[in-house]
N, C-alpha and C. Protein backbone atom coordinates (compact mmCIF):
# COMPACT_ATOMS: atom_id res chain seq x y z
N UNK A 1 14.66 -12.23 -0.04
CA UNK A 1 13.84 -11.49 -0.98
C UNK A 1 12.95 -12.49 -1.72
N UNK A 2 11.76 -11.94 -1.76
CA UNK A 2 10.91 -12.79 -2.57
C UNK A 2 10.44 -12.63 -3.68
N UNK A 3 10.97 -13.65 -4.50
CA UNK A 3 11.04 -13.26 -6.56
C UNK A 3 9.93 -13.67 -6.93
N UNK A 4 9.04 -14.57 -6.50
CA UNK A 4 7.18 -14.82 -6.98
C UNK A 4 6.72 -14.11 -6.93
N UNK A 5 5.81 -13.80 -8.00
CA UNK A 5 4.87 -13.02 -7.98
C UNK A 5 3.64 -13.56 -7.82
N UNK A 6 3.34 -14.87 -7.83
CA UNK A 6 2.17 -15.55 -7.24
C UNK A 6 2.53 -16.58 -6.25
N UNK A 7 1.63 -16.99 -5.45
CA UNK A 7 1.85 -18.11 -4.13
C UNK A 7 0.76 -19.56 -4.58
N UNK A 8 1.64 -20.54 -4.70
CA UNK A 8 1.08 -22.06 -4.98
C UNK A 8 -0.13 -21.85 -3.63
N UNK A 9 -1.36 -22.30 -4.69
CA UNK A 9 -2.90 -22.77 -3.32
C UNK A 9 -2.87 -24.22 -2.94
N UNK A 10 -3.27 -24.64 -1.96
CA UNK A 10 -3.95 -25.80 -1.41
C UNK A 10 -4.45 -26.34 -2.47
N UNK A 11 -6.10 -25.11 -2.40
CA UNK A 11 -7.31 -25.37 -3.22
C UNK A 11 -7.25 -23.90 -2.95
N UNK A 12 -8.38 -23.30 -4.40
CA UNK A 12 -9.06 -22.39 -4.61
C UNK A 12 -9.46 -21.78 -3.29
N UNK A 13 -8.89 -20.18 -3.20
CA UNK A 13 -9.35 -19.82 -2.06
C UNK A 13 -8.38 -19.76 -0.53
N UNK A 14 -7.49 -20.74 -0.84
CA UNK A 14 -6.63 -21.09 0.64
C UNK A 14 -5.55 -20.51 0.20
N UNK A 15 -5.35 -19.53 0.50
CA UNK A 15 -4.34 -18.80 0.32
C UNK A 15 -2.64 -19.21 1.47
N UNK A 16 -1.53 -19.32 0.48
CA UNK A 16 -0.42 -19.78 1.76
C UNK A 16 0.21 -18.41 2.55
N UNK A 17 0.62 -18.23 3.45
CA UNK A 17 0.93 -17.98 4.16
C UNK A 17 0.38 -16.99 5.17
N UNK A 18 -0.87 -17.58 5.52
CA UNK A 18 -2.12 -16.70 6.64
C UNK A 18 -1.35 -16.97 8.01
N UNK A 19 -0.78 -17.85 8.33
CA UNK A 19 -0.28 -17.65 9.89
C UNK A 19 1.21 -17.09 9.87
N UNK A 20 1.71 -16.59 8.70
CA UNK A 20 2.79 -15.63 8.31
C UNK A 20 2.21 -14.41 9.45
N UNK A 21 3.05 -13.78 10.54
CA UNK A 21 2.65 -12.71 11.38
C UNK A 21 2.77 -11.76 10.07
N UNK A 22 3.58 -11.70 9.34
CA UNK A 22 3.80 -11.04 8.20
C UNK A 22 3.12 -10.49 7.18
N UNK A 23 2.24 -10.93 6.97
CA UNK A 23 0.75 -11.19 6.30
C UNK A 23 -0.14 -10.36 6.75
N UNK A 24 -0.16 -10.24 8.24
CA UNK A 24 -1.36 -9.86 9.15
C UNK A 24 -2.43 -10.65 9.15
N UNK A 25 -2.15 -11.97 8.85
CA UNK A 25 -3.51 -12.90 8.34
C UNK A 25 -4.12 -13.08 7.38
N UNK A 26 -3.63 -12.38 6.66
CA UNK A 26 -4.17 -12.47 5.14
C UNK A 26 -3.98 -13.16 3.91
N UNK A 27 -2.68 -13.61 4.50
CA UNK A 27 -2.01 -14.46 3.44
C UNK A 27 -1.10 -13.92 2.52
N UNK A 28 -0.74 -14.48 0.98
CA UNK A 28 -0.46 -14.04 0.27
C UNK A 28 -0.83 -14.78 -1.00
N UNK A 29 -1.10 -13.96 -1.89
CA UNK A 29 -2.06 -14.56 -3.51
C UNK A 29 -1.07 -13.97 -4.31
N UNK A 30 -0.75 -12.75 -4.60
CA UNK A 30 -0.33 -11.78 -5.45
C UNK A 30 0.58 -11.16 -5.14
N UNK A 31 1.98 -11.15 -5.35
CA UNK A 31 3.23 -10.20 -4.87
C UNK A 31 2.74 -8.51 -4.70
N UNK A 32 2.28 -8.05 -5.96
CA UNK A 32 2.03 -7.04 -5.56
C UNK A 32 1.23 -6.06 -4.22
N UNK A 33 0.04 -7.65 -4.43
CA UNK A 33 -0.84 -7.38 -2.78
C UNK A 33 -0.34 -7.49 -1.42
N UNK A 34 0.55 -8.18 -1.76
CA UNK A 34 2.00 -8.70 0.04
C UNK A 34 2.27 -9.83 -0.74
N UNK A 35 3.39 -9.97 0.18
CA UNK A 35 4.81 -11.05 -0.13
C UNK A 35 5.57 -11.27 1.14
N UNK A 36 5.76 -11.95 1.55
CA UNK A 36 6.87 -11.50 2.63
C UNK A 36 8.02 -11.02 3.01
N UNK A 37 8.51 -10.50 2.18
CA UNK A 37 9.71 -9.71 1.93
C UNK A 37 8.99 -8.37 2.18
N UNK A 38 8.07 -7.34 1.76
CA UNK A 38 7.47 -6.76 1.82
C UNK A 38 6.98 -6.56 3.37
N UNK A 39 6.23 -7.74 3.87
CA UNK A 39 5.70 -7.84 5.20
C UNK A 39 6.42 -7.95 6.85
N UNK A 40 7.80 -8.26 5.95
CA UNK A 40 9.48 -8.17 7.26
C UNK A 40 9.76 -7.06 6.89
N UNK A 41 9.81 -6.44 5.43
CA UNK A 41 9.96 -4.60 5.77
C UNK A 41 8.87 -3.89 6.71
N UNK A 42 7.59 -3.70 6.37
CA UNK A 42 6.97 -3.26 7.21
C UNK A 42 6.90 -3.29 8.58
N UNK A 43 6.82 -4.46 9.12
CA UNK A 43 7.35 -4.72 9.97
C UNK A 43 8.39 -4.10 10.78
N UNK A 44 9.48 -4.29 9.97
CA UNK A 44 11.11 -4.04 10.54
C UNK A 44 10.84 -2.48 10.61
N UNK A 45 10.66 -2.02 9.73
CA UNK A 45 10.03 -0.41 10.33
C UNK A 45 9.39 0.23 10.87
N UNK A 46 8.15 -0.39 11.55
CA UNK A 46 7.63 0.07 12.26
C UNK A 46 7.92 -0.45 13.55
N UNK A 47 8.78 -1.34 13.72
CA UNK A 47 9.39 -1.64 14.90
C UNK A 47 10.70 -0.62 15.06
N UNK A 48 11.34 -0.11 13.96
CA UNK A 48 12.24 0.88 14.29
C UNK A 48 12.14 2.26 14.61
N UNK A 49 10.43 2.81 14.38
CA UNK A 49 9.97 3.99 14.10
C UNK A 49 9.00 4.10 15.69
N UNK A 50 9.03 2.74 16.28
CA UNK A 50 8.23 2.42 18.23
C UNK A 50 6.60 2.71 17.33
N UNK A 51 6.02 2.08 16.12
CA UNK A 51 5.30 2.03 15.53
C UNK A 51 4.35 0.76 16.11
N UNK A 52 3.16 1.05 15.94
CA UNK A 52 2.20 -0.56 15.52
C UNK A 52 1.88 -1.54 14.00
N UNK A 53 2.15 -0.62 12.94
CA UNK A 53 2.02 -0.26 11.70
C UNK A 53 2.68 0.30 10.65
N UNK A 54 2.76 -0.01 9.64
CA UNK A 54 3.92 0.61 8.34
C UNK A 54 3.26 -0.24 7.42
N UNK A 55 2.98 1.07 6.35
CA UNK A 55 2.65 0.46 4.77
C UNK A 55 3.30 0.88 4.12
N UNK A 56 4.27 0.06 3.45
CA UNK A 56 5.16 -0.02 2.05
C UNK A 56 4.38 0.05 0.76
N UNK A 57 4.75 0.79 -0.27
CA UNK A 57 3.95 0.84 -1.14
C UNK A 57 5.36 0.81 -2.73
N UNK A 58 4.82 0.52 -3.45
CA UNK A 58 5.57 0.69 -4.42
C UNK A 58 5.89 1.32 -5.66
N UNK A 59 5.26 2.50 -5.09
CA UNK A 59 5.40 4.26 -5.96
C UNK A 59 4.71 5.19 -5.33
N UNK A 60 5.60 5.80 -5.15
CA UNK A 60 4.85 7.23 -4.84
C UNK A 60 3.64 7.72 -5.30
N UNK A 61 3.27 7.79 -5.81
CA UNK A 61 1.56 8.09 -6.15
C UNK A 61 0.83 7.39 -5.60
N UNK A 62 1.17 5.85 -5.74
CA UNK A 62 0.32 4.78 -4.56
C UNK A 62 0.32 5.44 -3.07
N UNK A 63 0.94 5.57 -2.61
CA UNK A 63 1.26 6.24 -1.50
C UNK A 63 0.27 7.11 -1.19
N UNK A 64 0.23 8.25 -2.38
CA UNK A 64 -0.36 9.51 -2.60
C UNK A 64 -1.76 9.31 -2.44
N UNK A 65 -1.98 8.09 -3.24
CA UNK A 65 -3.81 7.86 -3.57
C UNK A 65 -4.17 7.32 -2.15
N UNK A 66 -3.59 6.79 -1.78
CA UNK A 66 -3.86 6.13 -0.19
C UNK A 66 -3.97 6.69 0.72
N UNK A 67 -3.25 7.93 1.06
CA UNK A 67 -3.59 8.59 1.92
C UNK A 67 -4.71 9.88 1.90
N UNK A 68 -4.86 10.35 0.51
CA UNK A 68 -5.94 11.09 0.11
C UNK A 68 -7.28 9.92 0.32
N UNK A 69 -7.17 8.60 0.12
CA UNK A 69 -8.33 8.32 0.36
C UNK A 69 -9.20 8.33 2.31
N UNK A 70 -8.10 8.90 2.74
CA UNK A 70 -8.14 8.99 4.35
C UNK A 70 -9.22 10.19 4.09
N UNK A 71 -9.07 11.15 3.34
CA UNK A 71 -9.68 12.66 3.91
C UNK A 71 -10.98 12.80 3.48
N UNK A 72 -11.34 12.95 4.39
CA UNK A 72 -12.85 13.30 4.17
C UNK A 72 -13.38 14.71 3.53
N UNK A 73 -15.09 14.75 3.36
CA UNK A 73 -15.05 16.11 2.15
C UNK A 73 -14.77 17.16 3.43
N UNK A 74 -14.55 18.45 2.28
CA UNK A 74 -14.25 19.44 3.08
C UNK A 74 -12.58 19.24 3.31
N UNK A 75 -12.09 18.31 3.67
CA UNK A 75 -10.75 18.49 3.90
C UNK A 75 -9.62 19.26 2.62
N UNK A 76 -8.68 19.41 3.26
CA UNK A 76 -7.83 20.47 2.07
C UNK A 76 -6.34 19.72 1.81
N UNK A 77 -5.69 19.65 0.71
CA UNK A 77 -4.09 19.09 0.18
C UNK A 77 -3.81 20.30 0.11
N UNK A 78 -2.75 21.06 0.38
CA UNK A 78 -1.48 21.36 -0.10
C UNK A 78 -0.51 20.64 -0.64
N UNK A 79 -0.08 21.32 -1.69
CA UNK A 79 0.81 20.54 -2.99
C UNK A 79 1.47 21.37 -3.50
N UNK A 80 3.24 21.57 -3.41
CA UNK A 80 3.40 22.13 -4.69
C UNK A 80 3.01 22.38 -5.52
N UNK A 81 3.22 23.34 -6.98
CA UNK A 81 3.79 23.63 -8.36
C UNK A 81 4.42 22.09 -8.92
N UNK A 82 5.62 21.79 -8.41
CA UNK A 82 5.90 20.93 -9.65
C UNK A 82 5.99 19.50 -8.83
N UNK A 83 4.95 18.99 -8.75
CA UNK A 83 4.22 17.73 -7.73
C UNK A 83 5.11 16.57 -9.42
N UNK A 84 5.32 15.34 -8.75
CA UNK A 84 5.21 14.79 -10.16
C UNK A 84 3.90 14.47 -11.30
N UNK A 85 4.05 14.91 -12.03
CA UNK A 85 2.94 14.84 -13.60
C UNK A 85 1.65 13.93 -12.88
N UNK A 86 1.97 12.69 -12.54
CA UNK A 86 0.94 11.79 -12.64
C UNK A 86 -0.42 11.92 -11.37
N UNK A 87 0.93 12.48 -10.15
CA UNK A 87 0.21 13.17 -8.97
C UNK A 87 -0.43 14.51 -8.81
N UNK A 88 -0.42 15.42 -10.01
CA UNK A 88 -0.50 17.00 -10.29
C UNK A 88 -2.18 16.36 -11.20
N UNK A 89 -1.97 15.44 -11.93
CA UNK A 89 -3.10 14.98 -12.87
C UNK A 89 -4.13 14.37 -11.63
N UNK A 90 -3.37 13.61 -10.66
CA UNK A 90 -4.37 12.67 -9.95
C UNK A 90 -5.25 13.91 -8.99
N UNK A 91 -4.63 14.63 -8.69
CA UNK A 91 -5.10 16.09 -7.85
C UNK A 91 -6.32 16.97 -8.41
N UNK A 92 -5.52 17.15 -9.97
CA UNK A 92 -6.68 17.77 -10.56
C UNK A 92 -7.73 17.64 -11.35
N UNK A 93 -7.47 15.96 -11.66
CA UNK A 93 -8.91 15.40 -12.90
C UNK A 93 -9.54 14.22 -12.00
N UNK A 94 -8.98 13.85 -10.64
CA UNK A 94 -9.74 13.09 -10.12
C UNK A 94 -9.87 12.86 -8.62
N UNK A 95 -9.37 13.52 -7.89
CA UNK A 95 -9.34 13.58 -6.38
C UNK A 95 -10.35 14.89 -6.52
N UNK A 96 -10.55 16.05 -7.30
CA UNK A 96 -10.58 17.05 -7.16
C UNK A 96 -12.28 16.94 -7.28
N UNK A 97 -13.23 17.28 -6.42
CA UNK A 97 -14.64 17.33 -6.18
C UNK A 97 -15.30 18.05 -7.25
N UNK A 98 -16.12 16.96 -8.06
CA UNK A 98 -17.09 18.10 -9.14
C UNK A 98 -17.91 18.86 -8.80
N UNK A 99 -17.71 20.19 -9.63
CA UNK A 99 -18.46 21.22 -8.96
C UNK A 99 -19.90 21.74 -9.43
């Protein structure tokens, strides 16, 4: 498990662990952005699921906003009544198309 929340640079810019398969190449700067603990879960699950891909996220609403940002206009959510508060708000004061 990985307890940093930031990754020591080279120099400005060189981010450590880009040849991490874990990473996807990207490295890591910011725990929250990837970590590798994070990047062997994904991983490990989408190798258990006969996947190419798995995004871990770390709340449900993240989740939520991420995949609403997939849909294009015109597309439609179904949602419960009692969605949690923050996802019922994200639905209706800001995903929701001004009219």
């Amino acid at each position: 498990i990985t307890l940093s929340t930031t990754f020591v640079q080279a120099y400005p810019g060189k981010k450590p662990g880009v040849d991490d398969p874990s990473s996807y190449g990207a490295g890591y700067f910011y725990s929250r952005q990837s970590n590798p603990t994070r990047g062997l879960f994904e991983r490990a699950l989408a190798a258990t699921e006969d996947a190419k891909h798995c995004s871990a996220f770390s709340s449900g609403l993240a989740a939520s906003q991420s995949v609403i940002q997939l849909l294009n206009s015109g597309d439609h959510v179904i949602a419960l009544d009692d969605l949690y508060g923050g996802t019922s708000s994200y639905f209706r004061q800001v995903a929701t198309p001004a009219a």
